[in-house]
PDB file of N, CA and C in Angstrom:
ATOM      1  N   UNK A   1      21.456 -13.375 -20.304  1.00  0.00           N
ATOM      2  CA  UNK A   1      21.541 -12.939 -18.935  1.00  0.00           C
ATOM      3  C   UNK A   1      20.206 -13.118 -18.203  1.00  0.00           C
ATOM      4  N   UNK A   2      19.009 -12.679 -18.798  1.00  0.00           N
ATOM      5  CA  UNK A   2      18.018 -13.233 -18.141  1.00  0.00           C
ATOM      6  C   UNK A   2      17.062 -14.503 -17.736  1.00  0.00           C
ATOM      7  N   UNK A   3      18.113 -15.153 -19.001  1.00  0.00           N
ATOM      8  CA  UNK A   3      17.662 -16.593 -18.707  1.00  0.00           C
ATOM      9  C   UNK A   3      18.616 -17.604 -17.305  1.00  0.00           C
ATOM     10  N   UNK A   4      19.694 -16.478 -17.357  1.00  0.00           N
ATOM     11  CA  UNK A   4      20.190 -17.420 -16.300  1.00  0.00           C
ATOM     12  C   UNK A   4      19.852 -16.884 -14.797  1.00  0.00           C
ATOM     13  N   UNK A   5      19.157 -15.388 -14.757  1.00  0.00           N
ATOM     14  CA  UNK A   5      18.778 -14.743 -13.323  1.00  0.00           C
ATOM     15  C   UNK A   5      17.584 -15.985 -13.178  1.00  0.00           C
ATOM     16  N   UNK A   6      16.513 -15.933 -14.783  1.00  0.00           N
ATOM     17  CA  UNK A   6      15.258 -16.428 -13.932  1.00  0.00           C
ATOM     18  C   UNK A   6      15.237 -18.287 -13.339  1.00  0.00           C
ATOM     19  N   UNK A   7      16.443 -18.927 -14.456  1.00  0.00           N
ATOM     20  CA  UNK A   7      17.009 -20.175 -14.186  1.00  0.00           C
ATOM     21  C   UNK A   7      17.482 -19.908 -12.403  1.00  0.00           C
ATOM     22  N   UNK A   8      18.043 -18.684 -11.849  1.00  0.00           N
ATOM     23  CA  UNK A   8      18.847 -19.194 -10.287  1.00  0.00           C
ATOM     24  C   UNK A   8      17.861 -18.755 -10.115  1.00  0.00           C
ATOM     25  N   UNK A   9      16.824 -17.938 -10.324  1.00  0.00           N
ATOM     26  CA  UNK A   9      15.699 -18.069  -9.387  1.00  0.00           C
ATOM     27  C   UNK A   9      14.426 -18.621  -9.130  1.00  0.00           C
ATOM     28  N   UNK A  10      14.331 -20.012 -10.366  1.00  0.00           N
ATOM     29  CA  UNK A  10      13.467 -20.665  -9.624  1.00  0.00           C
ATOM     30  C   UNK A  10      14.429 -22.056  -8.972  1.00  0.00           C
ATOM     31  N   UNK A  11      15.854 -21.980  -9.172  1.00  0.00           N
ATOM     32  CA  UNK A  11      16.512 -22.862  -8.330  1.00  0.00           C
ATOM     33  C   UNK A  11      16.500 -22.788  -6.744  1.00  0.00           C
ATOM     34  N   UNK A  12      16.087 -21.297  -6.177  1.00  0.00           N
ATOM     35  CA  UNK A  12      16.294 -20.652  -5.159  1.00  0.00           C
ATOM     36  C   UNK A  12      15.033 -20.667  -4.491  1.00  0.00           C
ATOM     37  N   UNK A  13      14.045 -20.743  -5.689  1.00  0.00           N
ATOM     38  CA  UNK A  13      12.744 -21.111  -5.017  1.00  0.00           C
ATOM     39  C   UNK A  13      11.980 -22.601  -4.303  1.00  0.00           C
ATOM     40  N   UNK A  14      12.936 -23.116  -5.677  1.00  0.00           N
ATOM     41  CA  UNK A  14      12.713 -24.737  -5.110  1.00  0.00           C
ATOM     42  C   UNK A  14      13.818 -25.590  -3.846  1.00  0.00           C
ATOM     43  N   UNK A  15      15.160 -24.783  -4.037  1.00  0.00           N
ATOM     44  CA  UNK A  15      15.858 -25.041  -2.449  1.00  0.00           C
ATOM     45  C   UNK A  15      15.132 -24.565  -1.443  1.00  0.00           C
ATOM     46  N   UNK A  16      14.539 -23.208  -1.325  1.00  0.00           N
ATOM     47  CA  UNK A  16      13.751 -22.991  -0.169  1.00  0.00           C
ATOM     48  C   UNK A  16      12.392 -23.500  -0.006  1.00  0.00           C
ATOM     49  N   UNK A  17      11.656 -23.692  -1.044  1.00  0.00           N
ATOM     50  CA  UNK A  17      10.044 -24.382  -0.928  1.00  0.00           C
ATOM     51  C   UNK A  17      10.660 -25.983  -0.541  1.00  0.00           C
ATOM     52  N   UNK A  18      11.047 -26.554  -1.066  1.00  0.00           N
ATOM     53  CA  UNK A  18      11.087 -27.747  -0.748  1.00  0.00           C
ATOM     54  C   UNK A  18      11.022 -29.153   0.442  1.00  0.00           C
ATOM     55  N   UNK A  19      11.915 -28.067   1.441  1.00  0.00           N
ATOM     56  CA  UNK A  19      11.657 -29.054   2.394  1.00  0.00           C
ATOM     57  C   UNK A  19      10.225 -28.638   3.375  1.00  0.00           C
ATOM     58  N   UNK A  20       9.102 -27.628   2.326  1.00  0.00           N
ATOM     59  CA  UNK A  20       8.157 -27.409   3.745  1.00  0.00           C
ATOM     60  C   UNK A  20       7.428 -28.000   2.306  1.00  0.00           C
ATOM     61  N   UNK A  21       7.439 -28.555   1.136  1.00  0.00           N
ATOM     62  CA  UNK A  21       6.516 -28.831   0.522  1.00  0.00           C
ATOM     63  C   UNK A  21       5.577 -30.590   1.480  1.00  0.00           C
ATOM     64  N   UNK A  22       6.149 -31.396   2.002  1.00  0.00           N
ATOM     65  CA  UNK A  22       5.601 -32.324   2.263  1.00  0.00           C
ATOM     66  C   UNK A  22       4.882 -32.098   3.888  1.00  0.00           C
ATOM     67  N   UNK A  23       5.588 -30.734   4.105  1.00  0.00           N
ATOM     68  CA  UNK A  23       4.740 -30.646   5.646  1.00  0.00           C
ATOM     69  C   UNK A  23       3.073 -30.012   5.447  1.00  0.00           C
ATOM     70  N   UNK A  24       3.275 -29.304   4.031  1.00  0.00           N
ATOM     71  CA  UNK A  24       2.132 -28.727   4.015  1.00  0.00           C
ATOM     72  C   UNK A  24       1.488 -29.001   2.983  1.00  0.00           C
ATOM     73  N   UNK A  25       1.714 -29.874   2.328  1.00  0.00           N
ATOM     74  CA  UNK A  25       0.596 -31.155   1.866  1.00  0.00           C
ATOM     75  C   UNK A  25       0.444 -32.019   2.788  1.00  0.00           C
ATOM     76  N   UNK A  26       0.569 -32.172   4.101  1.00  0.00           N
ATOM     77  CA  UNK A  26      -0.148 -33.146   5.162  1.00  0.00           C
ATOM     78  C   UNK A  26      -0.764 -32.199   5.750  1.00  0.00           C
ATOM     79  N   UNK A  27      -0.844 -31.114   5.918  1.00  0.00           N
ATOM     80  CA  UNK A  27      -1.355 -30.198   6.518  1.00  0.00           C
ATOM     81  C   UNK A  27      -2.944 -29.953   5.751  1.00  0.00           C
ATOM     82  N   UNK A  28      -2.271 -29.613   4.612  1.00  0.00           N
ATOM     83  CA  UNK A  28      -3.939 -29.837   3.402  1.00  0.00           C
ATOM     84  C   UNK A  28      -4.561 -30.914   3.888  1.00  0.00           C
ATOM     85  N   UNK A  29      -4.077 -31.893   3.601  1.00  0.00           N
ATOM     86  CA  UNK A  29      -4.776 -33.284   3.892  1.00  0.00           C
ATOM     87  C   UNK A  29      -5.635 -33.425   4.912  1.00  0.00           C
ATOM     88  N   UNK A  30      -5.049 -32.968   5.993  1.00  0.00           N
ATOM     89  CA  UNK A  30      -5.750 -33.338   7.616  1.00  0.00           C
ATOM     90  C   UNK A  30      -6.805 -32.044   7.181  1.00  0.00           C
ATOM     91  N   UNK A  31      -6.595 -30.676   6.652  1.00  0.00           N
ATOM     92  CA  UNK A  31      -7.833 -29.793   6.617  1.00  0.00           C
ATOM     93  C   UNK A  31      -8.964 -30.732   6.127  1.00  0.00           C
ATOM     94  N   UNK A  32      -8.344 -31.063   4.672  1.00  0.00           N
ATOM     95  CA  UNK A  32      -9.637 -31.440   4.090  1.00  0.00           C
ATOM     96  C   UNK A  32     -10.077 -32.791   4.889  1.00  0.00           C
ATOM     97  N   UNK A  33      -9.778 -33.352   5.490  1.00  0.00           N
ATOM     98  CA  UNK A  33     -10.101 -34.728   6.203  1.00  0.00           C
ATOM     99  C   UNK A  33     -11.322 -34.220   7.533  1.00  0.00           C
ATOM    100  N   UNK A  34     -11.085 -32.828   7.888  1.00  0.00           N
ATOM    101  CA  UNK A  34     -11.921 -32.759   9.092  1.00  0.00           C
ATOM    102  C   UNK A  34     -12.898 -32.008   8.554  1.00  0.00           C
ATOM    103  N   UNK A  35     -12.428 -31.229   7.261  1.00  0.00           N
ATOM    104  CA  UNK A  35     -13.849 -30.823   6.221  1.00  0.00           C
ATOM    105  C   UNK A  35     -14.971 -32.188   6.156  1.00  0.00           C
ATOM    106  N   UNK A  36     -14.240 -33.190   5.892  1.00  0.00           N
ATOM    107  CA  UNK A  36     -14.980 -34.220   4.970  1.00  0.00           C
ATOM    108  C   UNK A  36     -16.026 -34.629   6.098  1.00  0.00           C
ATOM    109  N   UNK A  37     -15.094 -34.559   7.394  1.00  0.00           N
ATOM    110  CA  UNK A  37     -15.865 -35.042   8.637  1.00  0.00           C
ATOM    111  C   UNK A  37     -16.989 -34.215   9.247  1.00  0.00           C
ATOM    112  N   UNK A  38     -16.553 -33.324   9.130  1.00  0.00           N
ATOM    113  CA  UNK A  38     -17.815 -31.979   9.674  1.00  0.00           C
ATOM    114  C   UNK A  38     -18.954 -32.349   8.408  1.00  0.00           C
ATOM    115  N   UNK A  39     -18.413 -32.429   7.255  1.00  0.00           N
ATOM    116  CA  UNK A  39     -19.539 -32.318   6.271  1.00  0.00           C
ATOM    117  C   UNK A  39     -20.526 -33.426   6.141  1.00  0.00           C
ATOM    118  N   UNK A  40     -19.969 -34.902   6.842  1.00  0.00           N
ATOM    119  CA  UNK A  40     -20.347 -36.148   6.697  1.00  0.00           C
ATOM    120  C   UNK A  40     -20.775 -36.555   7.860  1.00  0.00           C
ATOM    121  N   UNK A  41     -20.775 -35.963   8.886  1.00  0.00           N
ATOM    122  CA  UNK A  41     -20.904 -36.117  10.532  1.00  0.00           C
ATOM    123  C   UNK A  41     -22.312 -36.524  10.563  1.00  0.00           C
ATOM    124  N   UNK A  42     -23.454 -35.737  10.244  1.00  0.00           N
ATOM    125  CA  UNK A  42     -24.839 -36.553  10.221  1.00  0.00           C
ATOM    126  C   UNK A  42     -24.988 -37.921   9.547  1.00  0.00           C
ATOM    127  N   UNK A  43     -24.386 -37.728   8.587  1.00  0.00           N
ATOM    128  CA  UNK A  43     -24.402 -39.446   7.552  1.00  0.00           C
ATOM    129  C   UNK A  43     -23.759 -40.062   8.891  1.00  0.00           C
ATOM    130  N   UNK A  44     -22.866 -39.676   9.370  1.00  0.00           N
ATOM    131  CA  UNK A  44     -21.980 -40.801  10.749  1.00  0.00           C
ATOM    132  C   UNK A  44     -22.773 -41.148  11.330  1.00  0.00           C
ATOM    133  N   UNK A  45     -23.396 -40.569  11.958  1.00  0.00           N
ATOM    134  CA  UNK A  45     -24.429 -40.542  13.274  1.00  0.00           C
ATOM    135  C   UNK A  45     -23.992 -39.563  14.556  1.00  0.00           C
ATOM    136  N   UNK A  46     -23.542 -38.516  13.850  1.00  0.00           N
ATOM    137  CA  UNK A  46     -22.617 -37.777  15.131  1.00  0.00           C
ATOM    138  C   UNK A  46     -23.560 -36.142  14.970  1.00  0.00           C
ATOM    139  N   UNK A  47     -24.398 -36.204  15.816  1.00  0.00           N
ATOM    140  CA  UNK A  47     -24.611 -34.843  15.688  1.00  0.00           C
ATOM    141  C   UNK A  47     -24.668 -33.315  15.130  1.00  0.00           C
ATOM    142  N   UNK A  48     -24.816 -32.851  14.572  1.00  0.00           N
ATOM    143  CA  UNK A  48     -24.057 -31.556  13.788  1.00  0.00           C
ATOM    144  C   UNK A  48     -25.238 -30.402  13.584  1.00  0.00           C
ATOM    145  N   UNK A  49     -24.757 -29.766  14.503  1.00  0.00           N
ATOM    146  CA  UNK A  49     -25.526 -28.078  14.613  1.00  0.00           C
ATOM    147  C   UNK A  49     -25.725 -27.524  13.464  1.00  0.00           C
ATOM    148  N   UNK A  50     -24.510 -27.967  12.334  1.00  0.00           N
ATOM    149  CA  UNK A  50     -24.106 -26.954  11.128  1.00  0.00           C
ATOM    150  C   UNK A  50     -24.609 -28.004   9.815  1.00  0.00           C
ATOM    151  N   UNK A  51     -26.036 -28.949  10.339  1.00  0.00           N
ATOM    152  CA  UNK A  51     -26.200 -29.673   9.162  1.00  0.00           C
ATOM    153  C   UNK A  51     -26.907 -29.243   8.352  1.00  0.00           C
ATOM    154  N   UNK A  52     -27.708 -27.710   8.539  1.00  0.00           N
ATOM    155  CA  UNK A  52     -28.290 -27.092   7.291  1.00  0.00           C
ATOM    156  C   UNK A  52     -27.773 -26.556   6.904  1.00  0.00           C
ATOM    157  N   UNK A  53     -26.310 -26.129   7.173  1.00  0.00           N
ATOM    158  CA  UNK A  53     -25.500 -25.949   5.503  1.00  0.00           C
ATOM    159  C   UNK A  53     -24.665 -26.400   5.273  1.00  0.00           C
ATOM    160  N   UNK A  54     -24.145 -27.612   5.220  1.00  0.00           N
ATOM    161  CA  UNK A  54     -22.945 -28.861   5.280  1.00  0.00           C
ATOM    162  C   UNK A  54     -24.008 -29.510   4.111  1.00  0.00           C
ATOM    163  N   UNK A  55     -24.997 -29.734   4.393  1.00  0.00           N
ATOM    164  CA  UNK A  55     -25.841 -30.771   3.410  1.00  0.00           C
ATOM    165  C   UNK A  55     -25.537 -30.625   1.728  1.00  0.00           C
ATOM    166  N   UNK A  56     -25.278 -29.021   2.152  1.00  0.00           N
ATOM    167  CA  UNK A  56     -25.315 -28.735   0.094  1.00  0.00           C
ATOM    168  C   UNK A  56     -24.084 -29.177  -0.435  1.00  0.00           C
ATOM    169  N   UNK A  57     -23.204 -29.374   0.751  1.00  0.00           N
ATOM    170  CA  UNK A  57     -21.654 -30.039   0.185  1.00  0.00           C
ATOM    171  C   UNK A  57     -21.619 -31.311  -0.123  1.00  0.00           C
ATOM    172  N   UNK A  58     -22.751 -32.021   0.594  1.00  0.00           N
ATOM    173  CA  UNK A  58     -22.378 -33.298   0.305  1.00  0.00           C
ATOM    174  C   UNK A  58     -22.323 -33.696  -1.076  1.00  0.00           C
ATOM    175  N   UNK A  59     -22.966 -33.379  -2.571  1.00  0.00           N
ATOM    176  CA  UNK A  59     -22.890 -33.654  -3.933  1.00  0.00           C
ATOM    177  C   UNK A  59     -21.529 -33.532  -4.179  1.00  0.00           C
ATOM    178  N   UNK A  60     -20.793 -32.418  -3.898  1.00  0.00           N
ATOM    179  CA  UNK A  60     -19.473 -32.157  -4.026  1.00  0.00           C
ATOM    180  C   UNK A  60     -18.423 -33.088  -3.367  1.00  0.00           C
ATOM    181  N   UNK A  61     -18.637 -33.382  -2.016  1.00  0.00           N
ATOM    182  CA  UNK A  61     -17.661 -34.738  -1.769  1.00  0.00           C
ATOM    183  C   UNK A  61     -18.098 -36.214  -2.041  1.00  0.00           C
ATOM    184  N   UNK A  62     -19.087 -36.476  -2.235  1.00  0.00           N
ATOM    185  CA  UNK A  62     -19.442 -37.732  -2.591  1.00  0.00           C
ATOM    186  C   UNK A  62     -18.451 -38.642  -3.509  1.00  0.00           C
ATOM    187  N   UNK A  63     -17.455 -37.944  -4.649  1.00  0.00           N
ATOM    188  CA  UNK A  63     -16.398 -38.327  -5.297  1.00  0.00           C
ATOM    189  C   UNK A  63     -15.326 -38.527  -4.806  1.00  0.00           C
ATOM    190  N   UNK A  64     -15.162 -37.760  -3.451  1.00  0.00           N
ATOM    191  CA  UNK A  64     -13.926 -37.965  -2.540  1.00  0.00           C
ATOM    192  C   UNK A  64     -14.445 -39.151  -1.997  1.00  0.00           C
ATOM    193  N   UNK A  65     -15.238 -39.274  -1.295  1.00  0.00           N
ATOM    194  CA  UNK A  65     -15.589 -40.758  -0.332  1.00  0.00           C
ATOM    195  C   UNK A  65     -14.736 -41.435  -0.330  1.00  0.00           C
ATOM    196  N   UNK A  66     -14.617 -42.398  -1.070  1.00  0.00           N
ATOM    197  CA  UNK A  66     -13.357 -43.276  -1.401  1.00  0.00           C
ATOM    198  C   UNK A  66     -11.861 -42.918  -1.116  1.00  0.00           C
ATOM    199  N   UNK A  67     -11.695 -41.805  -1.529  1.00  0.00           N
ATOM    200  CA  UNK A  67     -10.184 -41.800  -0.959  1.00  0.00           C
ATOM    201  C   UNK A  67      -9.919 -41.053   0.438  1.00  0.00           C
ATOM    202  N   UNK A  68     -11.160 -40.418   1.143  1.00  0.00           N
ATOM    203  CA  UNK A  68     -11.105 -40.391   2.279  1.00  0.00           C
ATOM    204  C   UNK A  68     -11.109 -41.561   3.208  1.00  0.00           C
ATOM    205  N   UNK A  69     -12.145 -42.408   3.008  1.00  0.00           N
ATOM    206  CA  UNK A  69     -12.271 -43.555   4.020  1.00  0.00           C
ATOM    207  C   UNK A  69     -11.108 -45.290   3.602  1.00  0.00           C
ATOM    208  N   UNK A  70      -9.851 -44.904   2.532  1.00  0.00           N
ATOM    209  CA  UNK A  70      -9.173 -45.500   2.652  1.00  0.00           C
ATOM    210  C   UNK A  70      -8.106 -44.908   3.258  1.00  0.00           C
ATOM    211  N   UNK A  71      -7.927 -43.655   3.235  1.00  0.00           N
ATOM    212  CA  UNK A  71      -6.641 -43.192   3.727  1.00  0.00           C
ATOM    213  C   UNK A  71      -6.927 -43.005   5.173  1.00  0.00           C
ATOM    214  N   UNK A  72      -8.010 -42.970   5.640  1.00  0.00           N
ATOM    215  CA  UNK A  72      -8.084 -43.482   6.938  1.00  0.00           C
ATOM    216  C   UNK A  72      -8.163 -44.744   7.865  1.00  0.00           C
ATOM    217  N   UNK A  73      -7.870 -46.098   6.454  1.00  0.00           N
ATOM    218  CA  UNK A  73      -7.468 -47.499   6.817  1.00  0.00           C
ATOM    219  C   UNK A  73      -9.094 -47.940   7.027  1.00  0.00           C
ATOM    220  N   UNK A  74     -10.105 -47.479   6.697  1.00  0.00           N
ATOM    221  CA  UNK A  74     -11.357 -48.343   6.558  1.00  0.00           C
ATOM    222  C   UNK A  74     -11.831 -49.280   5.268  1.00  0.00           C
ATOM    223  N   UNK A  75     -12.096 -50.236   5.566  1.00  0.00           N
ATOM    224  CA  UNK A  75     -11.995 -50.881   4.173  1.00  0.00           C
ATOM    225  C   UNK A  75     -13.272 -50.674   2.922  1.00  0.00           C
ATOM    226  N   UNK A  76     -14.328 -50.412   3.838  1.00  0.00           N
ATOM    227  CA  UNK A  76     -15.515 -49.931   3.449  1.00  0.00           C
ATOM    228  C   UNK A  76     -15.768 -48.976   3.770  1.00  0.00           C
ATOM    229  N   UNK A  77     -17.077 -48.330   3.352  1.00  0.00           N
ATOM    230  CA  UNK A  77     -17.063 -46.617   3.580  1.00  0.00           C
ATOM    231  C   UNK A  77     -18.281 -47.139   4.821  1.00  0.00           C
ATOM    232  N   UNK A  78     -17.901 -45.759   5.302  1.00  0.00           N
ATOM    233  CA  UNK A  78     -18.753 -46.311   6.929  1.00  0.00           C
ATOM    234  C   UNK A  78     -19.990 -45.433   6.252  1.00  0.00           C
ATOM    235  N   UNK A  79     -20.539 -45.090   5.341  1.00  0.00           N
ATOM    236  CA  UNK A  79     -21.909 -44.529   5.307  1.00  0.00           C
ATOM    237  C   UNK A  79     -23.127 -45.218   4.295  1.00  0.00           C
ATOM    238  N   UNK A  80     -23.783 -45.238   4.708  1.00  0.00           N
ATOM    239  CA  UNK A  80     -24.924 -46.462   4.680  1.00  0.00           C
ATOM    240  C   UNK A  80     -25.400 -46.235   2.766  1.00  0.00           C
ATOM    241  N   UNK A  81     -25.736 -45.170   3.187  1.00  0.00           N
ATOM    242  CA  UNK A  81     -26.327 -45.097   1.884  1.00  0.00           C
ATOM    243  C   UNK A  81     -25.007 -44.789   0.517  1.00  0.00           C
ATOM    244  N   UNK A  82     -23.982 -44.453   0.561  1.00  0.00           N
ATOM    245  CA  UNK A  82     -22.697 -44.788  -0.291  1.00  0.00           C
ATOM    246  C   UNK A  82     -21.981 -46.216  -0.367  1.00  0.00           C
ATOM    247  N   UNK A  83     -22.087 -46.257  -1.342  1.00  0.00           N
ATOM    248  CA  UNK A  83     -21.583 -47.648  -1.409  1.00  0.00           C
ATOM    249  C   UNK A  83     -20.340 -47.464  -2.563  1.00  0.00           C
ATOM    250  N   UNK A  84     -18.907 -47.103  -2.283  1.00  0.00           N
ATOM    251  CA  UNK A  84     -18.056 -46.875  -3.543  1.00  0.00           C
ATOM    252  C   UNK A  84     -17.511 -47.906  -3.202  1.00  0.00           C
ATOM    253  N   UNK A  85     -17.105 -49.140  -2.828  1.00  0.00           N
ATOM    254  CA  UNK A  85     -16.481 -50.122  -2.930  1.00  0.00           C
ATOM    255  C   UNK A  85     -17.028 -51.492  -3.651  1.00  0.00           C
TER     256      UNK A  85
END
């Protein structure tokens, strides 16, 4: 008996999660995309008020690079001193 409550209830979880699962993995995506941008904005050449404490992030995204600046259709990474391609 309890294998079949907890069986309908993760059936019940995945009929209802499901159709918002792909809205809000694009939703992640675009966060972390304007993270990457706020954090990378001086490497751009774009100004940034908040570059004394964005700087300590950069070690941490430096591994993303790459799949940020393809999923934004650039073929190369627009920052000078990274070179992941």
């Amino acid at each position: 008996m309890a294998g079949t409550l907890s069986a309908l209830s993760a059936g019940l979880r995945e009929f209802y999660e499901a159709p918002y699962r792909r809205t809000l993995s694009r939703a992640r995506r675009d966060e972390d995309d304007l993270f990457t941008i706020v954090v990378l904005a001086e490497a751009l050449g774009v100004p940034n008020p908040a570059t004394y404490y964005t700087v300590e992030l950069l070690p941490l995204l430096a591994d993303r690079v790459h799949e940020w600046h393809t999923r934004l259709g650039m073929d190369r990474s627009p920052l000078e001193g990274v070179s992941c391609c």
